[in-house]
Protein backbone atom coordinates (compact mmCIF):
# COMPACT_ATOMS: atom_id res chain seq x y z
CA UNK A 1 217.46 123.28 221.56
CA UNK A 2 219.57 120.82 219.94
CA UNK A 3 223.11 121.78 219.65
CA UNK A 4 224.27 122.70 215.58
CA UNK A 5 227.22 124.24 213.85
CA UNK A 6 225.22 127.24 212.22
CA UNK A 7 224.03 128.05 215.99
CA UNK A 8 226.88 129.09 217.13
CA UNK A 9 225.33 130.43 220.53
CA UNK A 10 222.87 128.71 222.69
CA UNK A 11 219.59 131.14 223.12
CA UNK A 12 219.74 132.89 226.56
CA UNK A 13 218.15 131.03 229.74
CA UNK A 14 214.50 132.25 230.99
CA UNK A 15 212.43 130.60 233.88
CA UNK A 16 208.85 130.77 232.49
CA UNK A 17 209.66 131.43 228.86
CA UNK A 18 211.32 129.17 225.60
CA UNK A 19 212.00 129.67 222.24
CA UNK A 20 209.02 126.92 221.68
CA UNK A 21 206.48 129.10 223.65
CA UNK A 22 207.33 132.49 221.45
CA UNK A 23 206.88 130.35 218.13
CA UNK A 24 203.63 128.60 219.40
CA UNK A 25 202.66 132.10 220.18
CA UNK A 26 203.59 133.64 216.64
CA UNK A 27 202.14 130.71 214.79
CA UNK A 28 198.64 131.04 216.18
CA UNK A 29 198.92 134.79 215.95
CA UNK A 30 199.25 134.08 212.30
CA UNK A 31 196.63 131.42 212.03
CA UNK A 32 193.84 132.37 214.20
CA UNK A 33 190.89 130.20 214.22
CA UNK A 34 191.21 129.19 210.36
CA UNK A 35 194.65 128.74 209.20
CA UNK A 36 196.24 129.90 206.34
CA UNK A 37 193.11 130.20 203.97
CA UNK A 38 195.27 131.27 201.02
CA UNK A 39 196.81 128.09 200.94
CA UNK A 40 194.88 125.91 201.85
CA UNK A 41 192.53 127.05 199.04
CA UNK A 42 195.17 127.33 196.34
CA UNK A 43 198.16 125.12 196.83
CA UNK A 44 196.97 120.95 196.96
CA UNK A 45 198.44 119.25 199.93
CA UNK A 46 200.93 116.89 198.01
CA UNK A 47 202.45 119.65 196.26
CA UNK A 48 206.26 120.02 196.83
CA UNK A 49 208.65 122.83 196.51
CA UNK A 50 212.06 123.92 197.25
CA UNK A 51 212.52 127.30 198.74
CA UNK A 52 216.00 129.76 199.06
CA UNK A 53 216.70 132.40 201.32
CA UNK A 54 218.55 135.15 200.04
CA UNK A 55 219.99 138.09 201.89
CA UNK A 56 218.61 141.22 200.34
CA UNK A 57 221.16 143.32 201.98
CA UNK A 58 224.77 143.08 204.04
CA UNK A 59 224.51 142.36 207.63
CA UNK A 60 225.32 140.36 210.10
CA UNK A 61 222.72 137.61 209.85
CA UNK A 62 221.16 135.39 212.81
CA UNK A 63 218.17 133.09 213.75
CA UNK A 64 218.83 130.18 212.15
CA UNK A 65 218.19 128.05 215.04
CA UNK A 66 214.73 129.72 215.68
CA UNK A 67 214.06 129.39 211.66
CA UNK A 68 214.42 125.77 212.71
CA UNK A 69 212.48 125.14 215.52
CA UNK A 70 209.45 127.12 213.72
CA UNK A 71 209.71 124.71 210.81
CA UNK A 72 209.84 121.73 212.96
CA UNK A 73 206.91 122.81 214.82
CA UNK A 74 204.80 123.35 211.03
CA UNK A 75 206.59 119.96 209.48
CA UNK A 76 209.46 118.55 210.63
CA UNK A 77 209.72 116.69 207.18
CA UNK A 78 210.48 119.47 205.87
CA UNK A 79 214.31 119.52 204.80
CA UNK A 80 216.63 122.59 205.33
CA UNK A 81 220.07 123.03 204.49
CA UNK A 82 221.87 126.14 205.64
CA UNK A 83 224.90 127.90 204.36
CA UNK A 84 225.81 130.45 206.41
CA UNK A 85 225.80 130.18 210.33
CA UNK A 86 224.71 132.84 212.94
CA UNK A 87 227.23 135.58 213.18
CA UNK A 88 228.39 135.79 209.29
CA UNK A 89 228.63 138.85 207.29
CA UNK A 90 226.31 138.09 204.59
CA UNK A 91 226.68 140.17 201.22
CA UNK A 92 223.63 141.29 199.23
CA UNK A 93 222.22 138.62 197.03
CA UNK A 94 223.92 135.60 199.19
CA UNK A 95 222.01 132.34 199.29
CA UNK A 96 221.67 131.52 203.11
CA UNK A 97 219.54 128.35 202.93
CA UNK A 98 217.41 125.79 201.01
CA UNK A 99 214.06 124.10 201.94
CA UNK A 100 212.95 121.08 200.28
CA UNK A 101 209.09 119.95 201.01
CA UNK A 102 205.68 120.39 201.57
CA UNK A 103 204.80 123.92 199.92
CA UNK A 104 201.72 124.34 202.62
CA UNK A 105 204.25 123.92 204.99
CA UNK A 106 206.96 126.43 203.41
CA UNK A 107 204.17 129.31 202.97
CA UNK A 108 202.91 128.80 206.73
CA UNK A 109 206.19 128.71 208.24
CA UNK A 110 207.38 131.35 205.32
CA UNK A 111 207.08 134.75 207.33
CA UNK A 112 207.21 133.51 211.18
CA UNK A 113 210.45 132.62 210.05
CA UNK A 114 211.45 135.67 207.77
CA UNK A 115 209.98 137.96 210.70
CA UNK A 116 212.37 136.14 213.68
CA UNK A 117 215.18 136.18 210.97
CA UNK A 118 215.23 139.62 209.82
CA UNK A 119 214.77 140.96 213.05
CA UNK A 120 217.33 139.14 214.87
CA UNK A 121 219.74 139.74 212.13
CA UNK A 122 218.93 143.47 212.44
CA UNK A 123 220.01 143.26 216.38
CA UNK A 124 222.92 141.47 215.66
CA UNK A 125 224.24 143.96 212.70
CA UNK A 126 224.08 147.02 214.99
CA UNK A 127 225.58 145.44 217.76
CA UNK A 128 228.61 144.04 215.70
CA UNK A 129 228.79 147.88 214.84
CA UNK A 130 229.33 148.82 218.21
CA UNK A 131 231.38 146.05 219.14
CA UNK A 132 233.68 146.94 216.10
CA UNK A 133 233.69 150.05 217.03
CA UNK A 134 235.24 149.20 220.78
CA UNK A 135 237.89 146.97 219.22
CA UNK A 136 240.96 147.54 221.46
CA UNK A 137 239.17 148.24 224.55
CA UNK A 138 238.05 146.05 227.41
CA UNK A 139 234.55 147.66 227.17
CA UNK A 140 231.15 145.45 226.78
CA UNK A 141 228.32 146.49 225.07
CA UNK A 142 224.99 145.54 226.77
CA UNK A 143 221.08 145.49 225.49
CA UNK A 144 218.11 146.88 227.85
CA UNK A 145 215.28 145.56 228.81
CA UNK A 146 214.03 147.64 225.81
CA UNK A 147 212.82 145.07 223.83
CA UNK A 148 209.88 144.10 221.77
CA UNK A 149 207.21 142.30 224.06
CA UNK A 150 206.95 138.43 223.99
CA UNK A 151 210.40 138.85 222.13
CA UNK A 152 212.55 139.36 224.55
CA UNK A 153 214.61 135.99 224.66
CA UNK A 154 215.51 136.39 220.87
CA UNK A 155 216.21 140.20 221.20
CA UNK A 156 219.07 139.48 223.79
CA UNK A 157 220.22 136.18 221.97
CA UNK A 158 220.67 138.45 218.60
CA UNK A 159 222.46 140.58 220.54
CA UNK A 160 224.94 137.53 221.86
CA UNK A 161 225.33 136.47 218.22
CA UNK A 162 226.46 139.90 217.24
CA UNK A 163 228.97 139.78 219.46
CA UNK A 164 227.15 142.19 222.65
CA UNK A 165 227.01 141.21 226.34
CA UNK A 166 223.67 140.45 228.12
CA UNK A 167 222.06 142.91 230.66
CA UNK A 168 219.74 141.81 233.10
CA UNK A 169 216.84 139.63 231.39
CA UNK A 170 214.49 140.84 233.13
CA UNK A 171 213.08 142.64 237.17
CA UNK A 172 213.85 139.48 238.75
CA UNK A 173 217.37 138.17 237.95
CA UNK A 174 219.18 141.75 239.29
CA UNK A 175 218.25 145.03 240.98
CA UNK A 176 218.45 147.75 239.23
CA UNK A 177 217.95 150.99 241.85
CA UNK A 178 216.55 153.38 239.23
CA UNK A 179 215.65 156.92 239.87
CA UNK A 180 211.93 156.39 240.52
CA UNK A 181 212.85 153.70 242.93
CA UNK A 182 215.16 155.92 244.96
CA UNK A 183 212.40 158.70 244.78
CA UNK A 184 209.76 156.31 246.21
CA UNK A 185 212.31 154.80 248.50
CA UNK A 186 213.35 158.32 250.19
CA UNK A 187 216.70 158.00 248.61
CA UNK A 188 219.79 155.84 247.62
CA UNK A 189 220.63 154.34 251.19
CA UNK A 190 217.31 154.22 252.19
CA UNK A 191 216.80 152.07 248.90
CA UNK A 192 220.06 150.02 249.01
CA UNK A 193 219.52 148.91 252.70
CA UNK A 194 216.16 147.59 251.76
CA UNK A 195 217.36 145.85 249.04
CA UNK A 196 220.08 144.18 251.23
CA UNK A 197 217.42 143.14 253.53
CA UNK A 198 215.01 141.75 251.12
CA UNK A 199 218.36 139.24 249.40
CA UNK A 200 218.86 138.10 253.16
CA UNK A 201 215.06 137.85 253.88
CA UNK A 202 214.55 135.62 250.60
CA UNK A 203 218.17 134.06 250.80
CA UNK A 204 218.82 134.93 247.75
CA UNK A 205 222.73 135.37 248.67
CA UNK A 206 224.82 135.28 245.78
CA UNK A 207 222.61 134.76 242.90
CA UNK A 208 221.34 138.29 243.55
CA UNK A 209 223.37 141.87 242.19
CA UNK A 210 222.39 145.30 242.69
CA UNK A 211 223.06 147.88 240.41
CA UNK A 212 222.40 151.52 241.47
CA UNK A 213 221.58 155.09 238.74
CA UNK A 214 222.79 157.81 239.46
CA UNK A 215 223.06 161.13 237.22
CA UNK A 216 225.10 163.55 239.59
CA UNK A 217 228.37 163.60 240.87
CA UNK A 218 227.27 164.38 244.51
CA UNK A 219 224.45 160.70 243.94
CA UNK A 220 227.91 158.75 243.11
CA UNK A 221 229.45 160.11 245.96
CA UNK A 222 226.95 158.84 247.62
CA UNK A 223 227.08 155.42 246.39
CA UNK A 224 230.90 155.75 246.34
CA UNK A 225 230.36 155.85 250.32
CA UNK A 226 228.61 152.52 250.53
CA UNK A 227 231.10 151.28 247.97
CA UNK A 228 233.77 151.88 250.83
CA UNK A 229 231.67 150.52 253.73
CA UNK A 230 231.78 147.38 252.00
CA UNK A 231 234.95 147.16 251.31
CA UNK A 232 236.07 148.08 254.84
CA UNK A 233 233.78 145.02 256.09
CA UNK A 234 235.54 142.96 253.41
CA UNK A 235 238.45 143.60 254.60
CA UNK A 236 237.63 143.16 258.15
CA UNK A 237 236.13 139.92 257.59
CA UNK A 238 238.97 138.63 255.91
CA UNK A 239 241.81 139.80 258.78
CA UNK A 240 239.41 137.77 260.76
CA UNK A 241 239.58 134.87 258.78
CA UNK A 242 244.34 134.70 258.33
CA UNK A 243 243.95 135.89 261.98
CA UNK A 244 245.76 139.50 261.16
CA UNK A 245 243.13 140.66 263.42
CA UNK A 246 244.75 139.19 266.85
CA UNK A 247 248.18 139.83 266.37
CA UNK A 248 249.16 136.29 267.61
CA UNK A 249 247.73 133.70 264.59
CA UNK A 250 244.82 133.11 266.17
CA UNK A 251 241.20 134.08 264.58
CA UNK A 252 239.83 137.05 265.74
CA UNK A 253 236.45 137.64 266.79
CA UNK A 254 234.08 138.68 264.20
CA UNK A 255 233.40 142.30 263.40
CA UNK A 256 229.44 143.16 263.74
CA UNK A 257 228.19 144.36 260.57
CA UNK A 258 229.14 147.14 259.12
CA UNK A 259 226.14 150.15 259.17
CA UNK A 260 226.00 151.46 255.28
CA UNK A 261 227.66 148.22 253.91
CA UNK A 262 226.11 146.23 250.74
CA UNK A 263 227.79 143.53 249.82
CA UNK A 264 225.76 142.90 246.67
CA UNK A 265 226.40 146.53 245.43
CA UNK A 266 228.11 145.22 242.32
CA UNK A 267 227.58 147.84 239.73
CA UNK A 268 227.28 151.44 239.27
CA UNK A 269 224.50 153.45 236.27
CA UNK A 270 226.09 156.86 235.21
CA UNK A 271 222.52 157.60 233.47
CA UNK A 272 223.34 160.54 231.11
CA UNK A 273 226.92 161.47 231.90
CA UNK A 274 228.46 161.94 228.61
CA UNK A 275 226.61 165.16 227.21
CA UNK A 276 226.32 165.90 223.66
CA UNK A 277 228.37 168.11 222.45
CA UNK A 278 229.26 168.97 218.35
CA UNK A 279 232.84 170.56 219.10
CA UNK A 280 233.88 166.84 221.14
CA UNK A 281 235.22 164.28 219.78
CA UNK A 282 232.51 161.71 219.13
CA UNK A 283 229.98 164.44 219.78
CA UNK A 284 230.10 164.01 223.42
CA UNK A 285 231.44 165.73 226.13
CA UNK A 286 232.55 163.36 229.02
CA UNK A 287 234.32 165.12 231.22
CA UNK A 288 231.46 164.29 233.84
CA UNK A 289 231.36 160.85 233.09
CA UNK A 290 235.03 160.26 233.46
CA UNK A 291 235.23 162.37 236.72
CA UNK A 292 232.64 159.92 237.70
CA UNK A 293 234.57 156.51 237.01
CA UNK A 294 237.70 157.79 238.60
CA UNK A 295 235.41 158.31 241.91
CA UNK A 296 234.17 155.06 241.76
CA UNK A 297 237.67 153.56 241.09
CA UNK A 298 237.68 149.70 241.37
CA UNK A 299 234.88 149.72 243.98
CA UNK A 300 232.46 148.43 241.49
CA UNK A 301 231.67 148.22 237.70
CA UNK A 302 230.22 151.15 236.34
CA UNK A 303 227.94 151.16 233.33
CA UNK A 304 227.43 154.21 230.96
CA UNK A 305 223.94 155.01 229.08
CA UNK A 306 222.87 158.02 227.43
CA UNK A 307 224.00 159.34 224.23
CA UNK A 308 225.32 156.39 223.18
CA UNK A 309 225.86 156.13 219.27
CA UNK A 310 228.20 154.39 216.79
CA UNK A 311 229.34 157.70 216.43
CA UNK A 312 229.88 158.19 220.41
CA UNK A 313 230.53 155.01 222.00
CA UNK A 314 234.28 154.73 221.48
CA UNK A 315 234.82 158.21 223.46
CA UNK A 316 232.66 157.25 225.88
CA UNK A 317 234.06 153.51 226.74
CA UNK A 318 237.52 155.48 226.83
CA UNK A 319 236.76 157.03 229.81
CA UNK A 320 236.94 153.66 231.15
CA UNK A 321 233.71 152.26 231.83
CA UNK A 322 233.26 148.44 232.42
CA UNK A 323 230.08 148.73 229.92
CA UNK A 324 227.69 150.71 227.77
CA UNK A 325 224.01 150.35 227.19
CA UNK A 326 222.50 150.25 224.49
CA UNK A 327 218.81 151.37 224.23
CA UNK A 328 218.53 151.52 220.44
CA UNK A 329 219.91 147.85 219.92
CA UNK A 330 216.77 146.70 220.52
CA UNK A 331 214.14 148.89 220.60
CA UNK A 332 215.31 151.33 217.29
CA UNK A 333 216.44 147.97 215.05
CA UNK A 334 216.02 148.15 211.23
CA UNK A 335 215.34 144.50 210.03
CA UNK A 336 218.11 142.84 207.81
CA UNK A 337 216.35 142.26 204.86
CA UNK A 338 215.81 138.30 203.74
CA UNK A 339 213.66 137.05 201.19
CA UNK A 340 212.34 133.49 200.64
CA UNK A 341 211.49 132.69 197.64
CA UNK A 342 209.79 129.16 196.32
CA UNK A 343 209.66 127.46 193.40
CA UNK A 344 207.14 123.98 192.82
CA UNK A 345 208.31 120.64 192.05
């Protein structure tokens, strides 16, 4: 997508999917095996009209760039001006574009474009919420893979524009060790080794992170314990490599590896931790969650879910958390409403 000043952030990276497939798919969706019969009945084809997008409410709007692409892929003759960029607070009743041209053109592309737009601008409002909300602390706020199908890459890019932090996109770009998995697996080592041996199999090496749940003090501890491992064959490994191991300035020979160590153990799910609770501040009680973070210390980053609100969030990032994530982003969003409307020439 071509770079513009009302995009202010490039749409999030995907190996099999593009903004061009999910508007090709929405189109034809719409379409079907007819086209827009309303139109094409009613409206003759060298009619013109000029069209304005108006923000019904106050948001945080986004999805100009995909409002774009969909109306170059229905008529790139049509003309659009925009005035507002992604990431603006809008205020009810403020003119956010202009389209000048074909009015087929303008009703087909009319509510593939409202739909992305309202949406996306929905995403981005709450997360600008809880961003606000964090101001002063070095917490992110992430999205889940909680998103609407097929709609994934704009989900997470509304979430960018509002100011949010991507998670994972999707099961193959980072392990997440979830419950289930450790269940099947026979438990958090037993799960963690094999994922260490499947990176090295598939030589994934670096472009591969694991992050592991855990909802119990005595599962971190257990994680905490691999945490250490690692660090111990870090630390090996580099006495090794200044020659601290030898005594004289001469390298060292090379540890073996160390049993229980995973070097790609970057990240640490307390799934739950912060309990809800009316008398605490933020309704939360996170005395378990903070216990947590102090175990895991600066082994790895540690990631909060559960509970979260715009009500909760600041109590629980103050526990010191690298991030919190955000279910309802995504999967609980209330549309910022946009209307188009369009006037013949």
């Amino acid at each position: 997508m071509t770079s513009k000043s009302y995009v202010a952030i490039p749409c999030p990276s995907h190996p099999t999917v593009n903004v061009g497939k999910v508007i090709k798919a929405a189109l034809e969706e719409d379409a079907g095996d007819r086209g827009d019969v309303t139109t094409l009945a009613t409206i003759p084809p060298e009619t013109q009209a000029v069209a304005t997008f108006t923000a019904k409410s106050v948001g945080i709007v986004a999805g100009f760039g995909i409002a774009d692409e969909v109306l170059a892929t229905v008529d790139p003759s049509v003309q659009v001006e925009w005035r507002a960029r992604d990431g603006d607070r809008v205020d009810q009743g403020q003119v956010l574009g202009v389209l000048r041209g074909s009015a087929r053109a303008i009703l087909v592309a009319e509510r593939v474009m409202l739909n992305f737009m309202q949406r996306m601008s929905g995403i981005a409002t709450a997360t600008a919420a809880m961003v606000s909300a964090l101001d002063g602390l070095p917490t992110k706020v992430l999205e889940t893979r909680k998103t609407a199908p097929g709609l994934r890459l704009l989900d997470k890019w509304a979430v960018l524009i509002g100011g949010g932090t991507n998670h994972r996109m999707g099961l193959y770009d980072m392990m997440m060790i979830k419950d289930n998995h450790i269940a099947a697996a026979g438990g958090i080592r037993a799960a963690v080794q094999r994922a260490e041996e499947y990176i090295r199999d598939q030589g994934l090496g670096d472009s591969m992170s694991i992050e592991v749940e855990t909802s119990t003090l005595e599962e971190v501890d257990e994680v905490v314990e691999i945490l250490k491992a690692t660090r111990a064959a870090e630390t090996a490994a580099a006495a090794v490599t200044t020659g601290e191991s030898s005594g004289d300035g001469a390298p060292g020979p090379a540890p073996p590896p160390a049993a229980g160590a995973a070097p790609h153990l970057r990240r640490v799910m307390l799934d739950n931790m912060a309990r809800r609770d009316p008398t605490k501040e933020g309704g939360v009680d996170v005395t378990l969650l903070a216990e947590a973070v102090g175990r895991i210390g600066d082994l790895a980053e540690t990631e909060a879910s559960g509970n979260v609100t715009l009500s909760s969030i600041r109590t629980i990032a103050a526990t010191g958390v690298t991030y919190v994530s955000v279910g309802a982003l995504t999967h609980s969003v209330t549309a910022l409403d946009i209307s188009l409307n369009i006037e013949t020439q």
